[in-house]
N, C-alpha and C. Protein backbone atom coordinates (compact mmCIF):
# COMPACT_ATOMS: atom_id res chain seq x y z
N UNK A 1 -7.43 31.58 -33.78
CA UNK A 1 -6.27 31.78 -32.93
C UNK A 1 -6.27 30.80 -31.75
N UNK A 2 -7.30 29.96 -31.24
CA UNK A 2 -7.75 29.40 -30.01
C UNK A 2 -6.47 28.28 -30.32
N UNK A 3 -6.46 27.82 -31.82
CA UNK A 3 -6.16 26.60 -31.88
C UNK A 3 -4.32 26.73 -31.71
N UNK A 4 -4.06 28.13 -32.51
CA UNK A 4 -2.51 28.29 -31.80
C UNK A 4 -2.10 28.77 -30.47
N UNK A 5 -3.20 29.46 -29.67
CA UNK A 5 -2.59 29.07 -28.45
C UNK A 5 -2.82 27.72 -27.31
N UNK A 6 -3.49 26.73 -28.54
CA UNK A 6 -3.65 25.50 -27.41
C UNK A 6 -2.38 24.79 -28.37
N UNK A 7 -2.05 24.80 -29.24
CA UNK A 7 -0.73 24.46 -29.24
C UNK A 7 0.59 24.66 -28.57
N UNK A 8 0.61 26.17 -28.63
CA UNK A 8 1.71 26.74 -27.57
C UNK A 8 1.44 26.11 -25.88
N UNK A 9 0.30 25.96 -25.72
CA UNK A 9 -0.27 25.81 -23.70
C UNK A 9 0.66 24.13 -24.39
N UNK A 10 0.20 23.25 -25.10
CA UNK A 10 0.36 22.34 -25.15
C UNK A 10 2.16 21.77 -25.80
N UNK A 11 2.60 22.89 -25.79
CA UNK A 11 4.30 22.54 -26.10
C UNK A 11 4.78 23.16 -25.00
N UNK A 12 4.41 23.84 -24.37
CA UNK A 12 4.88 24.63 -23.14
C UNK A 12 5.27 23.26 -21.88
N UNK A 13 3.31 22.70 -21.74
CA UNK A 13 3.38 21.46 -21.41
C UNK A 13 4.21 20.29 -21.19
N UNK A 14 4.52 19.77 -22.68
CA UNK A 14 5.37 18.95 -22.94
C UNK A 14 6.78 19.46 -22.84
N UNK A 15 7.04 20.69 -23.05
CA UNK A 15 8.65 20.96 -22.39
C UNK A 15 8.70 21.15 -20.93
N UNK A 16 7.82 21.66 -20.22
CA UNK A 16 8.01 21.46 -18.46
C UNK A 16 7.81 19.77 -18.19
N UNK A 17 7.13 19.22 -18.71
CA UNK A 17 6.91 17.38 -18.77
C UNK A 17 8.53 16.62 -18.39
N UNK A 18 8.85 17.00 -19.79
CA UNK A 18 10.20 16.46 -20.18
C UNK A 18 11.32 16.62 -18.97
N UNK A 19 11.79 18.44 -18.75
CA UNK A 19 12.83 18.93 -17.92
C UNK A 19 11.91 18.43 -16.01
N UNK A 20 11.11 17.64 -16.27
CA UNK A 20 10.90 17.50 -14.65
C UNK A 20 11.73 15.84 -14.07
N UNK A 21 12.51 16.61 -13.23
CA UNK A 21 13.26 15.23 -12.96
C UNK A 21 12.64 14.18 -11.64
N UNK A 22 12.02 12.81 -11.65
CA UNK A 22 11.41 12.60 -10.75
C UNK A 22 11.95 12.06 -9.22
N UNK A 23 11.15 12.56 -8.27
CA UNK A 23 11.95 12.18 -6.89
C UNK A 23 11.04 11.68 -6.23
N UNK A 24 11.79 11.74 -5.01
CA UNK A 24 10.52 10.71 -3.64
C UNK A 24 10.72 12.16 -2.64
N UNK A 25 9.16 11.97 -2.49
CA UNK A 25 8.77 13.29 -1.76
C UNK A 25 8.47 12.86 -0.50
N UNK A 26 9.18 12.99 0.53
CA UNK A 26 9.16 13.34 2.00
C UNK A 26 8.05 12.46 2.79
N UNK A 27 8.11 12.43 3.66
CA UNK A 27 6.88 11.73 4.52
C UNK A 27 5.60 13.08 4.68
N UNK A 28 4.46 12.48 4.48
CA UNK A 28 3.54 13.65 4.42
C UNK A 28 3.53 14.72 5.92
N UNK A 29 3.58 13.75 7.08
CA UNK A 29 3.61 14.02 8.48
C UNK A 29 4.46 12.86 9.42
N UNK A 30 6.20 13.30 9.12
CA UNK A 30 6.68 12.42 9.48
C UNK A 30 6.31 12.08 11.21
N UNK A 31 6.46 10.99 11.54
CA UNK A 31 6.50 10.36 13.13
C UNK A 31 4.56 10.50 13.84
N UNK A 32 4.05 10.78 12.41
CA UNK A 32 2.26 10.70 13.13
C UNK A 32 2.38 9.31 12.85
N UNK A 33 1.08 8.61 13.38
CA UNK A 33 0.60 7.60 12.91
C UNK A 33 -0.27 7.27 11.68
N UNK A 34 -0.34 6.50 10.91
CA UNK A 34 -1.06 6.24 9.84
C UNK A 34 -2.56 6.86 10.21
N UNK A 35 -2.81 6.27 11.53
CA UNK A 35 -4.41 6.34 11.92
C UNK A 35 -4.67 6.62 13.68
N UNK A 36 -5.09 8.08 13.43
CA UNK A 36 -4.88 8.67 14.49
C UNK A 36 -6.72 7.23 15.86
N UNK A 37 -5.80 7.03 16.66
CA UNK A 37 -6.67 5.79 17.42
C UNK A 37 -7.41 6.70 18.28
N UNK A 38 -7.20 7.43 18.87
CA UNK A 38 -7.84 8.28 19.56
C UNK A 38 -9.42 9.05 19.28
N UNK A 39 -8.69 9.45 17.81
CA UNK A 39 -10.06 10.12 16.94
C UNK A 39 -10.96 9.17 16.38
N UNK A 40 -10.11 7.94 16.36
CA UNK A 40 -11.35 6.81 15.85
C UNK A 40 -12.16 6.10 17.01
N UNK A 41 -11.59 6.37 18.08
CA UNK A 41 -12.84 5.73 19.34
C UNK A 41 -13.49 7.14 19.90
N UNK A 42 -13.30 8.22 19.77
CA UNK A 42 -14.12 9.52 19.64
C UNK A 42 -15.59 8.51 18.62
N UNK A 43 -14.99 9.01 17.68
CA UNK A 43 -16.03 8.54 16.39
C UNK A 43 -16.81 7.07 16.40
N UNK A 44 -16.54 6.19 16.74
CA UNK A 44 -16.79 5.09 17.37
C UNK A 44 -17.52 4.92 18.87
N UNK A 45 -17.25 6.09 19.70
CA UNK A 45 -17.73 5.82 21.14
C UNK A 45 -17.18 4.49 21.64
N UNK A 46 -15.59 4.15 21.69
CA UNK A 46 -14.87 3.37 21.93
C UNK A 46 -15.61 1.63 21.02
N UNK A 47 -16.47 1.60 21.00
CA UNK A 47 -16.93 0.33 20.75
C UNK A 47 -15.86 -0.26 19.50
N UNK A 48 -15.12 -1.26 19.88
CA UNK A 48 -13.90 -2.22 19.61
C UNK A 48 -14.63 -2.27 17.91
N UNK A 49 -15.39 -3.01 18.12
CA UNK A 49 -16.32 -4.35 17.37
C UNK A 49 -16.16 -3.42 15.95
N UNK A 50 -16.89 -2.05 16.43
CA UNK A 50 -17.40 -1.36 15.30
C UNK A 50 -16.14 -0.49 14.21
N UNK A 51 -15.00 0.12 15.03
CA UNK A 51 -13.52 0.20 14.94
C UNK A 51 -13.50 -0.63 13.51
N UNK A 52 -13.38 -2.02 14.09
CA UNK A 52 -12.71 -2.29 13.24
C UNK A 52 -13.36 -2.68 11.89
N UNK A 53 -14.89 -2.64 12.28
CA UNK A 53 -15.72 -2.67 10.56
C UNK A 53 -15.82 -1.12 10.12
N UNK A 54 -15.40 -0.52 10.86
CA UNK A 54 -15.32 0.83 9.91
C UNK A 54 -13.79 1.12 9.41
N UNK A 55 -13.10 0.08 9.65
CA UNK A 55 -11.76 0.54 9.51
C UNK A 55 -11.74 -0.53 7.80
N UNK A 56 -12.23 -1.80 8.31
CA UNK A 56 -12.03 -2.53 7.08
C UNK A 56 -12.83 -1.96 5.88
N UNK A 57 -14.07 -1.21 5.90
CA UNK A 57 -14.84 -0.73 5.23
C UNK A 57 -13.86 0.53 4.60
N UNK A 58 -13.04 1.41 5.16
CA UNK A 58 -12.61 2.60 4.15
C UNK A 58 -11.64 1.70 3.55
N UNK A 59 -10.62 0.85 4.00
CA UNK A 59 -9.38 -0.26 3.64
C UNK A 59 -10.19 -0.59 2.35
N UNK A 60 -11.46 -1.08 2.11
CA UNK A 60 -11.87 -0.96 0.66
C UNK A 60 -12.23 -0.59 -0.20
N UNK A 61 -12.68 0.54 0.51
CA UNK A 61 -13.07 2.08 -0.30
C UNK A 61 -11.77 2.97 -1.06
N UNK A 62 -10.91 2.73 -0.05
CA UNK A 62 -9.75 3.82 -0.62
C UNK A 62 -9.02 2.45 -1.30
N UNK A 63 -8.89 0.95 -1.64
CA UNK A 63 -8.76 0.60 -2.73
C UNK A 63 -8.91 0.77 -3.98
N UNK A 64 -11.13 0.49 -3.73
CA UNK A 64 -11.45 1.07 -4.97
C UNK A 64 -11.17 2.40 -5.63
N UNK A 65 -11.40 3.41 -4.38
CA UNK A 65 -11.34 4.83 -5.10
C UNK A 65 -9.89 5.43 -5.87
N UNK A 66 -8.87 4.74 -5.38
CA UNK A 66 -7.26 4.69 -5.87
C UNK A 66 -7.36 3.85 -7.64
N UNK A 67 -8.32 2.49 -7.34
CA UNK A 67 -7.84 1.82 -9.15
C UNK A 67 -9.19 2.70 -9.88
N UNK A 68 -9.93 3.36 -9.70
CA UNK A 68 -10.76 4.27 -10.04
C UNK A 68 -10.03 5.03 -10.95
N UNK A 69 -9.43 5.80 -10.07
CA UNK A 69 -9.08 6.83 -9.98
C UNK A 69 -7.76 7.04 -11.25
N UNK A 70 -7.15 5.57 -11.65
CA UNK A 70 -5.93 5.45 -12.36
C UNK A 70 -6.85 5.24 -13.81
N UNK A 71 -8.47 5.33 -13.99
CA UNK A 71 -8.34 5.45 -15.13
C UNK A 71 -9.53 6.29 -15.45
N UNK A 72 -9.41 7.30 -14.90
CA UNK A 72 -10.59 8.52 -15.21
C UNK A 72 -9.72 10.15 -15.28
N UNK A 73 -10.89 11.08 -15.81
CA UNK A 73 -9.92 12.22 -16.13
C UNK A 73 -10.09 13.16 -14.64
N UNK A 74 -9.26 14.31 -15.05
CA UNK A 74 -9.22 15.02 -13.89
C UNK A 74 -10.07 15.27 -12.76
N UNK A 75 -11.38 15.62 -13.71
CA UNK A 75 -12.50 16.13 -12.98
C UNK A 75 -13.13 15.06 -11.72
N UNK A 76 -12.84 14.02 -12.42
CA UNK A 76 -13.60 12.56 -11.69
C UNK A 76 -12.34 12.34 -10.92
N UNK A 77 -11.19 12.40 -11.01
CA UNK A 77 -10.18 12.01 -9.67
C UNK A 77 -10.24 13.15 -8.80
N UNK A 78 -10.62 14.33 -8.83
CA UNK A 78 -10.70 15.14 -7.72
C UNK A 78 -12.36 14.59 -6.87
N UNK A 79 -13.20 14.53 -7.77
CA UNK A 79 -14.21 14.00 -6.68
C UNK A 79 -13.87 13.08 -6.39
N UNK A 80 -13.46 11.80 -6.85
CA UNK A 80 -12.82 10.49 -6.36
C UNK A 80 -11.89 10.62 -4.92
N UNK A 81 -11.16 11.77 -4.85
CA UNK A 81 -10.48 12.45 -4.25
C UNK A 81 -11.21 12.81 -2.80
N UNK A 82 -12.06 13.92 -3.09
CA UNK A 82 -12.66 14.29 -2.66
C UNK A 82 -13.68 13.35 -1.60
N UNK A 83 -13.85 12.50 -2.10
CA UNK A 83 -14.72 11.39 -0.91
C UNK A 83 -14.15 10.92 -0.12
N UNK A 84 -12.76 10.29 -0.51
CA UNK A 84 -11.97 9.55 0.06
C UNK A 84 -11.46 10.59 1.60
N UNK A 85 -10.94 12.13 0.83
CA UNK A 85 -10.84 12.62 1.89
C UNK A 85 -11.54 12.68 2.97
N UNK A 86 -12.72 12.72 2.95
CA UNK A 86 -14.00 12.82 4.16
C UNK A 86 -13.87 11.73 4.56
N UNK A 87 -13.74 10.53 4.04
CA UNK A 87 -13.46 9.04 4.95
C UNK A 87 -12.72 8.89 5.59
N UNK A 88 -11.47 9.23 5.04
CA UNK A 88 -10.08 9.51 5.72
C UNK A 88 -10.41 10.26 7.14
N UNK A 89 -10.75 11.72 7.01
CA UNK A 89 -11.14 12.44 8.30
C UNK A 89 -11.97 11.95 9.22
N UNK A 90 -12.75 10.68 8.78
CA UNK A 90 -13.60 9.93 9.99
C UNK A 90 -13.15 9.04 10.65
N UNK A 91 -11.95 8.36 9.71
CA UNK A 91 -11.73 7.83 10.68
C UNK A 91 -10.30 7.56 11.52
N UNK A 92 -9.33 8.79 10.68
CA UNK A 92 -8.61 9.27 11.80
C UNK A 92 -7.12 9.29 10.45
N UNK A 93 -7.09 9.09 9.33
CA UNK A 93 -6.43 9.18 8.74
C UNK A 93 -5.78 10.25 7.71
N UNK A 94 -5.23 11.25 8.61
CA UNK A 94 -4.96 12.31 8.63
C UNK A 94 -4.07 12.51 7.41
N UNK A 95 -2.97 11.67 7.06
CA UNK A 95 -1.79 11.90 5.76
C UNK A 95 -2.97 11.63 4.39
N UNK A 96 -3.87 10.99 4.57
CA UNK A 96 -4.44 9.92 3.29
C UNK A 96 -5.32 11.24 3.32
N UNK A 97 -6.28 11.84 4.45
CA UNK A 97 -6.66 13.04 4.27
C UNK A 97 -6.23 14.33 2.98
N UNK A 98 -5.30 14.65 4.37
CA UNK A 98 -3.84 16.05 3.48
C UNK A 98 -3.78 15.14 1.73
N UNK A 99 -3.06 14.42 1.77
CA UNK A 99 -3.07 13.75 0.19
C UNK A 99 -3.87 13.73 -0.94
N UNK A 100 -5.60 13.29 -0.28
CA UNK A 100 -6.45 13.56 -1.09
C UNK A 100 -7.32 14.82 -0.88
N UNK A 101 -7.03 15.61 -0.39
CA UNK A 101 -7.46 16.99 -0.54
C UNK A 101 -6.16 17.95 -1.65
N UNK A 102 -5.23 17.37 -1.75
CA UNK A 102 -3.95 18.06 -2.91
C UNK A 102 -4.29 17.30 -4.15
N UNK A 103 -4.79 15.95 -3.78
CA UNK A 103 -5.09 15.64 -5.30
C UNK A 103 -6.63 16.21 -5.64
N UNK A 104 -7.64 16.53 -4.83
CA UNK A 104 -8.48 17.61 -5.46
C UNK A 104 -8.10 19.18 -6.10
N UNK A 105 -7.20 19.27 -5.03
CA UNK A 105 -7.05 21.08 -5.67
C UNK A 105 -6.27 20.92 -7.06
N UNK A 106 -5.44 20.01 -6.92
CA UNK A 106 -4.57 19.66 -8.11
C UNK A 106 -5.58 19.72 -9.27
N UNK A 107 -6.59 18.39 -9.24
CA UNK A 107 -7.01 18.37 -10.27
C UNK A 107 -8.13 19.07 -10.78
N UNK A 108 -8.05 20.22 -10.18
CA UNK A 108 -9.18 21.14 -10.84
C UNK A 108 -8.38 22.47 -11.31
N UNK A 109 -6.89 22.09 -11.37
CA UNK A 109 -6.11 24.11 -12.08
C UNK A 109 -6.35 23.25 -13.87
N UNK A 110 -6.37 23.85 -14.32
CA UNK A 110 -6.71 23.77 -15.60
C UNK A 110 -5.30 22.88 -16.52
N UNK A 111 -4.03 22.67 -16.03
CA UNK A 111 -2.61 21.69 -16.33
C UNK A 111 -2.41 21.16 -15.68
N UNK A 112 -3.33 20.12 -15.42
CA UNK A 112 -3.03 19.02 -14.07
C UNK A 112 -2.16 17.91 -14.68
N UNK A 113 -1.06 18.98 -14.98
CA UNK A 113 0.28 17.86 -15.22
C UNK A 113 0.78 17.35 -13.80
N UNK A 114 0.38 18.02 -12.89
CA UNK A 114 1.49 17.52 -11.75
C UNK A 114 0.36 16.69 -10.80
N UNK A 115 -0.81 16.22 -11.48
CA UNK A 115 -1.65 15.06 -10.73
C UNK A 115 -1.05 14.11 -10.69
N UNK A 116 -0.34 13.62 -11.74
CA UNK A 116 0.24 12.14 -11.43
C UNK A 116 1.38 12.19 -10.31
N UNK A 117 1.81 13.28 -9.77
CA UNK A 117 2.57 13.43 -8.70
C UNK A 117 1.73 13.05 -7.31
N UNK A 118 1.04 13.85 -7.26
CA UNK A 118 -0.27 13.95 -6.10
C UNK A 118 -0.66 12.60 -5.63
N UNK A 119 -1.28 12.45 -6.74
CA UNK A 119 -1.58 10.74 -7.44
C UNK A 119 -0.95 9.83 -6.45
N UNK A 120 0.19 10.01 -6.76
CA UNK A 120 1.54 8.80 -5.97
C UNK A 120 1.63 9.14 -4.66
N UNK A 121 1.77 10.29 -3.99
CA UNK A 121 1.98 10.84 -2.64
C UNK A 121 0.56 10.20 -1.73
N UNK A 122 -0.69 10.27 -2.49
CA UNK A 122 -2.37 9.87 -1.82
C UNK A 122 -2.14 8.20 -2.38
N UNK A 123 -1.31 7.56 -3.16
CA UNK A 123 -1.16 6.28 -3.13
C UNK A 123 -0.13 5.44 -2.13
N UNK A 124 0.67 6.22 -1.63
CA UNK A 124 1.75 6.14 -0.53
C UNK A 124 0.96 5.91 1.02
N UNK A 125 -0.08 7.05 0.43
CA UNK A 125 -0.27 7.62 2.27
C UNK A 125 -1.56 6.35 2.80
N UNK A 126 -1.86 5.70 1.41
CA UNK A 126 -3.20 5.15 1.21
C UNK A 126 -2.26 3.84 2.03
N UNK A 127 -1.43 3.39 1.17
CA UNK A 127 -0.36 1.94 1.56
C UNK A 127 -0.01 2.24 3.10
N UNK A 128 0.12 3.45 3.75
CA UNK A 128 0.69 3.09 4.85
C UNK A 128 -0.68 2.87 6.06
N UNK A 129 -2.11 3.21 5.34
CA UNK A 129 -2.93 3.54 6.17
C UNK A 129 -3.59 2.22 5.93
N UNK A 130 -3.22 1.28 5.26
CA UNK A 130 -3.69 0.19 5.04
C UNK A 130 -3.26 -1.68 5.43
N UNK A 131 -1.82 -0.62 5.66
CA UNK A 131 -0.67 -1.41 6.59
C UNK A 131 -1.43 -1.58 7.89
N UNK A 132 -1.35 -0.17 8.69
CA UNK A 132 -1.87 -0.02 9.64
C UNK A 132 -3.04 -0.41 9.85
N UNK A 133 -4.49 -0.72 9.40
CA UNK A 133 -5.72 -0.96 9.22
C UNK A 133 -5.48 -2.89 9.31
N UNK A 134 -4.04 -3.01 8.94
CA UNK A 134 -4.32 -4.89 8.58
C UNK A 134 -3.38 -5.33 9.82
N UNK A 135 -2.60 -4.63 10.39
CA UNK A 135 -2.28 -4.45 12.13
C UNK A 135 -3.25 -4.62 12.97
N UNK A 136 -4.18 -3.55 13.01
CA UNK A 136 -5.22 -3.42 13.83
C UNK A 136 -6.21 -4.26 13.98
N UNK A 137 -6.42 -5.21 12.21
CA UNK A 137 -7.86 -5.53 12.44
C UNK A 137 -7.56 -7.38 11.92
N UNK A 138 -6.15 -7.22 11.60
CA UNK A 138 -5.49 -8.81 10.84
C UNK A 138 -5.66 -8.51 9.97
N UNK A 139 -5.36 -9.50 8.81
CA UNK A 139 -5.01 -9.68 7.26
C UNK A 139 -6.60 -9.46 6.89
N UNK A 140 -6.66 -9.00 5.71
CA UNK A 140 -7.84 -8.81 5.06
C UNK A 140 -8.72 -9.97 4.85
């Protein structure tokens, strides 16, 4: 019987797939900043120098952990997820945070059809925190 109700989970699937119409979802925390400056010279003890090698250092972390992340299964994009978030919280990047903490919870319900949503919202929040990071510190 296992195998007809993973058929049914799996047409159920593909008919909520189909009827989902796609949109652009909202600013995560409209009018914050990409990268809260305040919390990063907390964390820093103002020192300039160091700012900005910890800033270029997640700028390549949450690269890698994003093209990672586009070709592994659920389990591994929520920890993928999951790190990024704690980086994010150090160093002041609060949306890229919120983002990759939804793409963890996401990808651990058992129909992580709606990861590739998540996915895009923590790839958004990643682009604007990276904008900001090449402001702060110049071009890569």
């Amino acid at each position: 019987m296992k195998s007809s109700a993973e058929t049914v989970a799996r047409t159920a699937v593909a008919a909520r797939s189909a009827s989902v119409e796609p949109t652009i979802a909202p600013p995560l925390a409209p009018g914050e900043p990409a990268i809260d400056l305040v919390h990063l010279s907390r964390m820093t003890l103002g020192e300039r120098a160091l700012e900005r090698d910890v800033l270029r250092l997640f700028d390549r972390q949450a690269e890698m952990l994003l093209a990672r992340m586009a070709s592994e299964r659920p389990r591994v994009i929520g920890a993928l997820a999951h790190t990024l978030a704690g980086s994010a919280r150090g160093i002041g990047a609060w949306k890229v945070a919120e983002a990759a903490a939804a793409v963890e919870f996401t990808a651990a319900e058992p129909e992580a059809i709606a990861l590739f949503d998540v996915v895009d919202r923590l790839a958004a929040a990643v682009a604007d925190a990276r904008a900001a990071i090449a402001e702060l510190v110049g071009a890569h």
